[in-house]
C-alpha atoms as a PDB file:
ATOM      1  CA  UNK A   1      31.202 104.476 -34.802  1.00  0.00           C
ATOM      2  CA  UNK A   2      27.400 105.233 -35.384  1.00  0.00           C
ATOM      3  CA  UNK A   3      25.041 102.978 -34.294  1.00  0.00           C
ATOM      4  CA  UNK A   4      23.107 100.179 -35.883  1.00  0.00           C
ATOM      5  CA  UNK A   5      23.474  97.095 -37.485  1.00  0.00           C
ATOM      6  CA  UNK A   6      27.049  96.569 -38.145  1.00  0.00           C
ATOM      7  CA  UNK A   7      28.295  96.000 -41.666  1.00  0.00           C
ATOM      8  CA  UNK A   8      31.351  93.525 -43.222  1.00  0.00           C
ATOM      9  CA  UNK A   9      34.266  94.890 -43.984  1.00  0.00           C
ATOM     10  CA  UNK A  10      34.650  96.884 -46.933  1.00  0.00           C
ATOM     11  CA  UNK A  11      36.080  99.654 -49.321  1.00  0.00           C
ATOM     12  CA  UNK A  12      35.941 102.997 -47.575  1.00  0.00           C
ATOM     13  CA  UNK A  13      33.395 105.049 -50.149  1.00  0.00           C
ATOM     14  CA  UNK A  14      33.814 108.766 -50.992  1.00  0.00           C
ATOM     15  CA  UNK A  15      33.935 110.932 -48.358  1.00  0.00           C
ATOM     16  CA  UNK A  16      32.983 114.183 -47.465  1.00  0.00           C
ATOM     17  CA  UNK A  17      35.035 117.213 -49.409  1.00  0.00           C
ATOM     18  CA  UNK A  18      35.510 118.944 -45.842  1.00  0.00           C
ATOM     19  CA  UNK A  19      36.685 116.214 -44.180  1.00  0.00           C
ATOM     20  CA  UNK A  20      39.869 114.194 -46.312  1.00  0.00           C
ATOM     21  CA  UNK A  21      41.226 111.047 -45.874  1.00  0.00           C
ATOM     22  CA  UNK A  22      44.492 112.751 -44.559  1.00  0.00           C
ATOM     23  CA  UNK A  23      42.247 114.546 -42.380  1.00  0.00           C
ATOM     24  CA  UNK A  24      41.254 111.475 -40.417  1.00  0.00           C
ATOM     25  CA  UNK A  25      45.108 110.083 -40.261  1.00  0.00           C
ATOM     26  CA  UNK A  26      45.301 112.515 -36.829  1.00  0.00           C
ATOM     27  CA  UNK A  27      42.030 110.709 -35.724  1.00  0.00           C
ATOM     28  CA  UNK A  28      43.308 107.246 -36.452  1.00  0.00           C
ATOM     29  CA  UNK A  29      46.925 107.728 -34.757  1.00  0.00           C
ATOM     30  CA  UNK A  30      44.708 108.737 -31.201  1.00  0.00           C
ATOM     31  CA  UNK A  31      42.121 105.611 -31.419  1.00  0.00           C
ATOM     32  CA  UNK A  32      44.291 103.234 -32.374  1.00  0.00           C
ATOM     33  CA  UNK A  33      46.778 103.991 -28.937  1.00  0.00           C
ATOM     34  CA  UNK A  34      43.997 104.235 -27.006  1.00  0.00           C
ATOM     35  CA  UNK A  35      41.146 101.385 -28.034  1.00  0.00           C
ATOM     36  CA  UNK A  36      41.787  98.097 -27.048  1.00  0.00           C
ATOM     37  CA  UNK A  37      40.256  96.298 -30.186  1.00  0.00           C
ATOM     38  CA  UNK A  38      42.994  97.716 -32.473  1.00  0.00           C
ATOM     39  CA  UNK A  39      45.492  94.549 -31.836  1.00  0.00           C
ATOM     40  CA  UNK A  40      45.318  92.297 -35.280  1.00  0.00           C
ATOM     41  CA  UNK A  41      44.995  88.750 -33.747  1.00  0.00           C
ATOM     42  CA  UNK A  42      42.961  86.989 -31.830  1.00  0.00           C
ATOM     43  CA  UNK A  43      43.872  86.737 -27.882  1.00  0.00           C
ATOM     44  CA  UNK A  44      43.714  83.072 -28.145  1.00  0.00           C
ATOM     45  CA  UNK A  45      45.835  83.042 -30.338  1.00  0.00           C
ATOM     46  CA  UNK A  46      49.503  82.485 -29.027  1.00  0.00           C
ATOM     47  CA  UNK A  47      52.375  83.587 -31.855  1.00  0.00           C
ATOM     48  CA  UNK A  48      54.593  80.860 -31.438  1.00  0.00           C
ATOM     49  CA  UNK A  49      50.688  78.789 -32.656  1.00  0.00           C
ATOM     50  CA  UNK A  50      51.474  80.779 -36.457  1.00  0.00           C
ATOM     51  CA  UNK A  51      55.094  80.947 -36.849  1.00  0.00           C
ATOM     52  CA  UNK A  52      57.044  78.159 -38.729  1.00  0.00           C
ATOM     53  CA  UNK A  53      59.610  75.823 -36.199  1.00  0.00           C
ATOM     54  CA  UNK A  54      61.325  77.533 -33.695  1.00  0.00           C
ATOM     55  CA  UNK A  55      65.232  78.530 -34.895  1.00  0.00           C
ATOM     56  CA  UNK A  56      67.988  77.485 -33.248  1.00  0.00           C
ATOM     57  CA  UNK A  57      69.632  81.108 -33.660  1.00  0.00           C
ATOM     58  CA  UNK A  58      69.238  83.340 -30.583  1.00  0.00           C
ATOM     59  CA  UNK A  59      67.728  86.896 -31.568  1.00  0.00           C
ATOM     60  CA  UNK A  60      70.698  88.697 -33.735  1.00  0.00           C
ATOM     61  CA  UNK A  61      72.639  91.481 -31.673  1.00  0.00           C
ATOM     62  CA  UNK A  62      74.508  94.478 -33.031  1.00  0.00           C
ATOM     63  CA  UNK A  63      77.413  93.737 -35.308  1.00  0.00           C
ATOM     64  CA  UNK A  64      75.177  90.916 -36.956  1.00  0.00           C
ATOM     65  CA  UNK A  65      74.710  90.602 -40.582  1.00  0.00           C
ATOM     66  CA  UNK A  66      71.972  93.491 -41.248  1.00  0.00           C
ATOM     67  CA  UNK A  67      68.802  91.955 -41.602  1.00  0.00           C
ATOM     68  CA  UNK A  68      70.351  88.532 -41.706  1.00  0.00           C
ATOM     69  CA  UNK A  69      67.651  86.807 -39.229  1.00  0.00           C
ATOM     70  CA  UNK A  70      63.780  87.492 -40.302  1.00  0.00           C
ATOM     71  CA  UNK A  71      64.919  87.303 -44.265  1.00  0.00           C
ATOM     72  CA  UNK A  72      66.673  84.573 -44.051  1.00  0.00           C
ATOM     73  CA  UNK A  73      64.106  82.524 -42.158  1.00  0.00           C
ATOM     74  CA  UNK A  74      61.143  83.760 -44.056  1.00  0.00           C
ATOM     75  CA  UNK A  75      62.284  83.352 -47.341  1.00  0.00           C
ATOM     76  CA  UNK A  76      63.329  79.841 -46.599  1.00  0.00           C
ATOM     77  CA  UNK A  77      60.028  79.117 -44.373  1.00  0.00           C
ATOM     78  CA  UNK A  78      57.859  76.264 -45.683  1.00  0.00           C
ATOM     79  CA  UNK A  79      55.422  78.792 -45.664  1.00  0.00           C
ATOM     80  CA  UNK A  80      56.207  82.116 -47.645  1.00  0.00           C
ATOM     81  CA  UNK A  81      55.457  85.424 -46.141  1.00  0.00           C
ATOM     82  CA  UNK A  82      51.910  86.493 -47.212  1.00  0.00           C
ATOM     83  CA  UNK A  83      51.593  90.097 -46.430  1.00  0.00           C
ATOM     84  CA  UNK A  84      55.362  91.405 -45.730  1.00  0.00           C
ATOM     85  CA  UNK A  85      58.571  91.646 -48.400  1.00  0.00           C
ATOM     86  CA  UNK A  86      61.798  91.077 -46.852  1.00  0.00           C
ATOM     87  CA  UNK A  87      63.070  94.393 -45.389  1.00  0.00           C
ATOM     88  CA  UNK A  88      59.162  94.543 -44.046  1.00  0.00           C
ATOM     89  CA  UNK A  89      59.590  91.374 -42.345  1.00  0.00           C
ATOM     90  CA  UNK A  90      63.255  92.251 -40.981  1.00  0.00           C
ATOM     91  CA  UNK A  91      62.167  95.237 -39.807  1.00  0.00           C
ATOM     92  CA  UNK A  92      59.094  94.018 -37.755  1.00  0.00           C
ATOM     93  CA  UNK A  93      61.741  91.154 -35.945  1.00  0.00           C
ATOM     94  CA  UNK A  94      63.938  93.963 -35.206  1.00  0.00           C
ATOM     95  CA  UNK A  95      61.180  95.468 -33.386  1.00  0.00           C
ATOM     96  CA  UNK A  96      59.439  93.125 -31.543  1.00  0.00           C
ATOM     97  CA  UNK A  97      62.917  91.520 -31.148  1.00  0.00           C
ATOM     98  CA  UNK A  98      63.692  95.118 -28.811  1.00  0.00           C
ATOM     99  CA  UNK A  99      60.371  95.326 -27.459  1.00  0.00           C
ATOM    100  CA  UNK A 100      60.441  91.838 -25.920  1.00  0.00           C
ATOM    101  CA  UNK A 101      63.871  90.244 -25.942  1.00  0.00           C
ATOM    102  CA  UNK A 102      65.851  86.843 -25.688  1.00  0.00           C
ATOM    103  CA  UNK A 103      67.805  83.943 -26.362  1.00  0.00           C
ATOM    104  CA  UNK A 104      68.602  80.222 -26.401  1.00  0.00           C
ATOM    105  CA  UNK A 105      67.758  80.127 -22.837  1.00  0.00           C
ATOM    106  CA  UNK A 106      65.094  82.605 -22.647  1.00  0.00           C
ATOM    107  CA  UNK A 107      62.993  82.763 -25.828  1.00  0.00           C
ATOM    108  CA  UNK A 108      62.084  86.319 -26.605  1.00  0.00           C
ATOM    109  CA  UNK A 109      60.026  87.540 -29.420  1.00  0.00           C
ATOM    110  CA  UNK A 110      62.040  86.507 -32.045  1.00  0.00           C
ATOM    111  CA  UNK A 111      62.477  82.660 -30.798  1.00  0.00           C
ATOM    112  CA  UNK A 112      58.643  83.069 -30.657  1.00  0.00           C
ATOM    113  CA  UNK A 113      58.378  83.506 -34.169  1.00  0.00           C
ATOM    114  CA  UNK A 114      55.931  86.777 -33.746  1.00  0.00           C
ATOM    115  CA  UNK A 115      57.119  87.767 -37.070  1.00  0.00           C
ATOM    116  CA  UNK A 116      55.608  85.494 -38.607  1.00  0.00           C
ATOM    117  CA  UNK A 117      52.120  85.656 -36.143  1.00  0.00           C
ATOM    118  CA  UNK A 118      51.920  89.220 -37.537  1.00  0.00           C
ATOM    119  CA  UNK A 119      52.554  88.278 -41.051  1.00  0.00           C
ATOM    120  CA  UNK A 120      50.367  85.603 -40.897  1.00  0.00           C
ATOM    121  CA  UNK A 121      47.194  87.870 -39.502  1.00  0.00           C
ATOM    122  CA  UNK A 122      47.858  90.744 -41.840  1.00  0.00           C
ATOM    123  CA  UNK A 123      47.773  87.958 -44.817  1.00  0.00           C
ATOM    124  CA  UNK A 124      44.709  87.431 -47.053  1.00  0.00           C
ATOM    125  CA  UNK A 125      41.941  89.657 -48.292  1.00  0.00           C
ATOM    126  CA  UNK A 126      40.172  90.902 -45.575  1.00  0.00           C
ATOM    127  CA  UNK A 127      42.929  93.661 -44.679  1.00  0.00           C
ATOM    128  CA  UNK A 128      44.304  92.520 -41.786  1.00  0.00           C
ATOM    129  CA  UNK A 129      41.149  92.124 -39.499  1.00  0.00           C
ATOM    130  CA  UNK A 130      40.483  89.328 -37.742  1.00  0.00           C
ATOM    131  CA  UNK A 131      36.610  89.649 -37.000  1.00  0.00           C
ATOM    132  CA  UNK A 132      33.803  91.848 -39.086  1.00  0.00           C
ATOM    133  CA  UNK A 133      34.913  95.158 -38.592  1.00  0.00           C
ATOM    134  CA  UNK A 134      32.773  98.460 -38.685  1.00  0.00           C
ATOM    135  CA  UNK A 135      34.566 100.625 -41.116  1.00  0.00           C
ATOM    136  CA  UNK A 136      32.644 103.473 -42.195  1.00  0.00           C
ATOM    137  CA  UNK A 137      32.225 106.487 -40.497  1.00  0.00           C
ATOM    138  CA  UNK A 138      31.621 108.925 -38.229  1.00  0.00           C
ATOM    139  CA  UNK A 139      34.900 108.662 -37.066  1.00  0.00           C
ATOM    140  CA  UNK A 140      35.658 109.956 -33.438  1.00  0.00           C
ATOM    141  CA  UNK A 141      37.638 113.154 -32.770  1.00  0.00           C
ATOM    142  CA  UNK A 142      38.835 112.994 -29.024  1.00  0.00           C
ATOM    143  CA  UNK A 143      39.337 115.585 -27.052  1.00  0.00           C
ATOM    144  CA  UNK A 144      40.564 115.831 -23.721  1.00  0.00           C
ATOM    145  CA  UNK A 145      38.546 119.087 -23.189  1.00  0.00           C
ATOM    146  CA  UNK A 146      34.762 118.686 -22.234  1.00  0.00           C
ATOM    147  CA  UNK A 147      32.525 118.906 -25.078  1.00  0.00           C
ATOM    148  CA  UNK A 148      29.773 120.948 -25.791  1.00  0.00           C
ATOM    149  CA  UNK A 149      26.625 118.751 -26.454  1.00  0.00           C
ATOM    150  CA  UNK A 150      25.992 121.654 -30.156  1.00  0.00           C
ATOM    151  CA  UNK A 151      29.211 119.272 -30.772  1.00  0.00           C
ATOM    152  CA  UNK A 152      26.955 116.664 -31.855  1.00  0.00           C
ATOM    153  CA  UNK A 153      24.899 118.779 -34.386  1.00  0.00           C
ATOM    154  CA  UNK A 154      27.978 120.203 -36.722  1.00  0.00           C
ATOM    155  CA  UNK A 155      27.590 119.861 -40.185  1.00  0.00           C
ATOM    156  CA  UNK A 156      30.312 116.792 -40.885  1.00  0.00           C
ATOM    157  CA  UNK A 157      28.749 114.540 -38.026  1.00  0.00           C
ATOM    158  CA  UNK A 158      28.530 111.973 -41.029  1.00  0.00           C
ATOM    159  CA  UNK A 159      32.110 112.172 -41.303  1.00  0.00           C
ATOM    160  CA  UNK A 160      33.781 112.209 -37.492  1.00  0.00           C
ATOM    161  CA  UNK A 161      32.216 113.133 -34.147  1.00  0.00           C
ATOM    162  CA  UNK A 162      34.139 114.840 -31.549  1.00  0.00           C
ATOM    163  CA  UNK A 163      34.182 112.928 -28.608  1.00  0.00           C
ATOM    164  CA  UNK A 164      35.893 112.889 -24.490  1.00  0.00           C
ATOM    165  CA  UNK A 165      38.438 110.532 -23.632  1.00  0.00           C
ATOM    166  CA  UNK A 166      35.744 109.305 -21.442  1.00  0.00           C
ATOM    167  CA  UNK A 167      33.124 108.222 -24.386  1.00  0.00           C
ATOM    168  CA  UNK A 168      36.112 106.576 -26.353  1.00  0.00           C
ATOM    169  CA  UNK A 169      36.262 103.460 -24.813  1.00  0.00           C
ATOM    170  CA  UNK A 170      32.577 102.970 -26.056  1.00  0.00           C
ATOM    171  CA  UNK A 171      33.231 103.352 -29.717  1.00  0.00           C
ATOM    172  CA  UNK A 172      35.924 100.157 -30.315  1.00  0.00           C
ATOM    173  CA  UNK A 173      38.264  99.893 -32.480  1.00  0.00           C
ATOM    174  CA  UNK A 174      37.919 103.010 -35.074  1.00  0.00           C
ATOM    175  CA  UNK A 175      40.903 103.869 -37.320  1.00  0.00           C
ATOM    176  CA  UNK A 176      40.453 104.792 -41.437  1.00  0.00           C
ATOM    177  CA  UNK A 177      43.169 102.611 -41.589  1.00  0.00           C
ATOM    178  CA  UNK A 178      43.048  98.839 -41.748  1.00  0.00           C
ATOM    179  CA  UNK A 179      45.758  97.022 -39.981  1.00  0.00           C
ATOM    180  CA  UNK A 180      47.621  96.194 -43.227  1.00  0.00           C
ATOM    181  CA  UNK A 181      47.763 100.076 -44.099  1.00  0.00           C
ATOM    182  CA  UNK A 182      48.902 100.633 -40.323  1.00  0.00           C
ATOM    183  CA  UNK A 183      52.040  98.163 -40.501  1.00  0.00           C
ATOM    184  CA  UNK A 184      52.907  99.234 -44.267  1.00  0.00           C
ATOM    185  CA  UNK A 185      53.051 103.417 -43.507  1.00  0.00           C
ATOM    186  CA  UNK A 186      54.263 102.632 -39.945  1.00  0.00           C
ATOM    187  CA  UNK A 187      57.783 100.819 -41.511  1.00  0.00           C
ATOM    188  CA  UNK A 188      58.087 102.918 -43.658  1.00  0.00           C
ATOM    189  CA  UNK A 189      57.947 106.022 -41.018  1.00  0.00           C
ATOM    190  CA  UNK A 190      60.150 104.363 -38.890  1.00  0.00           C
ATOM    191  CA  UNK A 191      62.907 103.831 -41.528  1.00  0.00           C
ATOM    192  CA  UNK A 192      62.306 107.498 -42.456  1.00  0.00           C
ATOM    193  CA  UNK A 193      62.815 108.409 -39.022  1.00  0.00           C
ATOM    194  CA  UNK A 194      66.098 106.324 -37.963  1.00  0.00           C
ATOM    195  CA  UNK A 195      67.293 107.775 -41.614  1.00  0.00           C
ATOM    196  CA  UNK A 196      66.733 111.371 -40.536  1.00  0.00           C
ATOM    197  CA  UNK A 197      68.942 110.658 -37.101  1.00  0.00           C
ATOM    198  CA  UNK A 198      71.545 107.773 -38.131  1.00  0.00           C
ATOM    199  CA  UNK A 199      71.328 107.876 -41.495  1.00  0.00           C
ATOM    200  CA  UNK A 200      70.717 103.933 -41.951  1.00  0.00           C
ATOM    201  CA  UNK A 201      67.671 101.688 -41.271  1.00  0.00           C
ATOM    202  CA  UNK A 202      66.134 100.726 -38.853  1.00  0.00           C
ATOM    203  CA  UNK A 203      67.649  97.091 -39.051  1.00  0.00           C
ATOM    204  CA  UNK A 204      71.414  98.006 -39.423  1.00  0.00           C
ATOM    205  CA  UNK A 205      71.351 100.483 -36.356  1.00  0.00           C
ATOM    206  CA  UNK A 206      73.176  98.839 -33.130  1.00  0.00           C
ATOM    207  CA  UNK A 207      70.593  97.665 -30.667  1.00  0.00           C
ATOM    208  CA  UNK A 208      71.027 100.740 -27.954  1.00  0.00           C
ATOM    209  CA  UNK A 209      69.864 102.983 -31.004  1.00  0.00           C
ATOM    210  CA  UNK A 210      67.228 100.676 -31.970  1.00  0.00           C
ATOM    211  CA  UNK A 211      65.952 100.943 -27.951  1.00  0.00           C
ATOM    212  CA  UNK A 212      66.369 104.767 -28.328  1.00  0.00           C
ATOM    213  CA  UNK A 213      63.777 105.095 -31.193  1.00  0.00           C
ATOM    214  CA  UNK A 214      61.183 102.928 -29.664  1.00  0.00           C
ATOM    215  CA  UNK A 215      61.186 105.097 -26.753  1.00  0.00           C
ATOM    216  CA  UNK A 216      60.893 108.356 -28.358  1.00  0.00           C
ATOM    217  CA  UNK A 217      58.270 106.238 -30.059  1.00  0.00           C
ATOM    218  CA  UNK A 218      56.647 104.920 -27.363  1.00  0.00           C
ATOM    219  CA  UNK A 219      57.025 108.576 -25.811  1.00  0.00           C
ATOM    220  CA  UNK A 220      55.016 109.985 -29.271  1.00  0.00           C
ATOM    221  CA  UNK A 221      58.418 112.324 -29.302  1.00  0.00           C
ATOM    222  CA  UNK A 222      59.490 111.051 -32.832  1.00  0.00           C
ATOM    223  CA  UNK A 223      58.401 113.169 -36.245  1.00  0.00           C
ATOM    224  CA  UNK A 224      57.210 112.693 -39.581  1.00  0.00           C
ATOM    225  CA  UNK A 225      54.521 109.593 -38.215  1.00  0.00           C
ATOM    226  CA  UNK A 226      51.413 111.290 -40.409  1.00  0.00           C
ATOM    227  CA  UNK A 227      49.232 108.255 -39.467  1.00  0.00           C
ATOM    228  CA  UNK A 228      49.643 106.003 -37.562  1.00  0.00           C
ATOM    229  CA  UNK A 229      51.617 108.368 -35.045  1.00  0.00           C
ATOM    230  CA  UNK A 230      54.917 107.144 -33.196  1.00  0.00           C
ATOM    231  CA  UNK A 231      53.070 106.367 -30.026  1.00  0.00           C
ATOM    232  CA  UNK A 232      50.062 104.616 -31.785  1.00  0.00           C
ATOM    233  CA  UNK A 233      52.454 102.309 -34.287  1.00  0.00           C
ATOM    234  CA  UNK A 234      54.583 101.534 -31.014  1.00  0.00           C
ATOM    235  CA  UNK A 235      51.142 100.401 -29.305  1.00  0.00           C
ATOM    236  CA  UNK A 236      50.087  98.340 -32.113  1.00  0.00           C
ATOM    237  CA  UNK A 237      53.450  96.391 -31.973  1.00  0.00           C
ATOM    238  CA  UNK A 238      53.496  96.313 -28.687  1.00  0.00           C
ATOM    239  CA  UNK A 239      50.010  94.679 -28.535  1.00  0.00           C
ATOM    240  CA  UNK A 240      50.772  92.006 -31.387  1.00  0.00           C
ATOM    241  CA  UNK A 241      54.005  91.378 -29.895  1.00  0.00           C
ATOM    242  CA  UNK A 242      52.214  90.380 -25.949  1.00  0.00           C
END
């Protein structure tokens, strides 16, 4: 992020031929794991604050009706989902329903209604953010090498600016991505990538299955993630689920 006066949010212009949009995917999947501005909500805000009445339904277990729960509770919420479709919003309580689990007894994520927290923050027309958001570039390249201070002269410094993992924390949140584009290529990798090993979706695998992925994501050991990576869309969930 360059310094200066920052500006509101906004459509990413034209950017440099050398330097593509795809280009800065690699960049975004490393800030957003390792800046802690990339969560979508506000910390005050608590989920269960967003999300519709609490369900009687514990969260659904393997051998469940695939994607029974989320669809069935957002489609019949007496507010409709704003940002996600169905599968999208299925998919995401699947998730956050591994990552932090429950019941009747013990309200997990799903009780919680985080679903609908997310959907609710990635809804309306400001892309997902939740304050004014810096969004042009240079975009940080980090490195865990030193870096040579000619670094800061190259010729695309308008464009990124290669950085050490000990200047990142300075630069906040910095992704070409806004938090709706995160969440939409992020499901869509993950489907992708239970398809590739269990030929089904994410939502009709069994739970142990479901726990395997999320490691390897958590792990960054997954493929086909071209932005956000495995490890950066399993940080961003985990984030938005806490």
């Amino acid at each position: 992020m360059s310094e200066g006066q920052p500006k509101e949010n906004q459509e990413t212009p034209e950017r440099h031929p050398r330097f593509s949009r795809r280009g800065f995917l690699t960049v975004s999947s490393v800030s957003l794991a390792t800046t802690g501005l990339a969560t979508i909500g506000s910390a005050a805000l608590h989920p269960a604050a967003a999300a519709p009445p609490v369900q009687a339904d514990a969260t659904p277990m393997a051998g469940a009706t695939p994607m029974a729960g989320a669809m069935t509770e957002m489609a019949g919420a007496s507010q409709p989902a704003e940002f996600f479709n169905l599968h999208e919003a299925a998919t995401v309580d699947a998730i956050v329903s591994r990552i932090m689990p429950g019941d009747e007894s013990d309200p997990g994520a799903h009780e919680a209604g985080v679903v609908f927290y997310i959907d609710r923050s990635l809804g309306g027309t400001n892309l997902g953010y939740t304050l004014k958001t810096y969004t042009q570039g240079p975009f940080p390249v980090i490195s865990e090498e030193p870096v040579e201070v000619t670094a800061s002269s190259n010729r695309n410094q308008y464009d990124f600016i290669d950085l050490g993992t000990d200047q990142a924390s300075r630069y906040g949140y910095q992704s070409v991505l806004a938090p709706q584009e995160v969440y939409r290529r992020g499901l869509e990798f993950v489907d992708a990538y239970a398809q590739s090993k269990h030929e089904k979706n994410f939502v009709d695998l069994t739970t142990d299955e479901q726990d395997a992925i999320l490691g390897e994501m958590q792990d960054d050991k997954v493929t086909g993630f071209d932005g956000p990576s495995g490890h950066a869309f399993f940080t961003q969930l985990r984030n938005d689920t806490i």
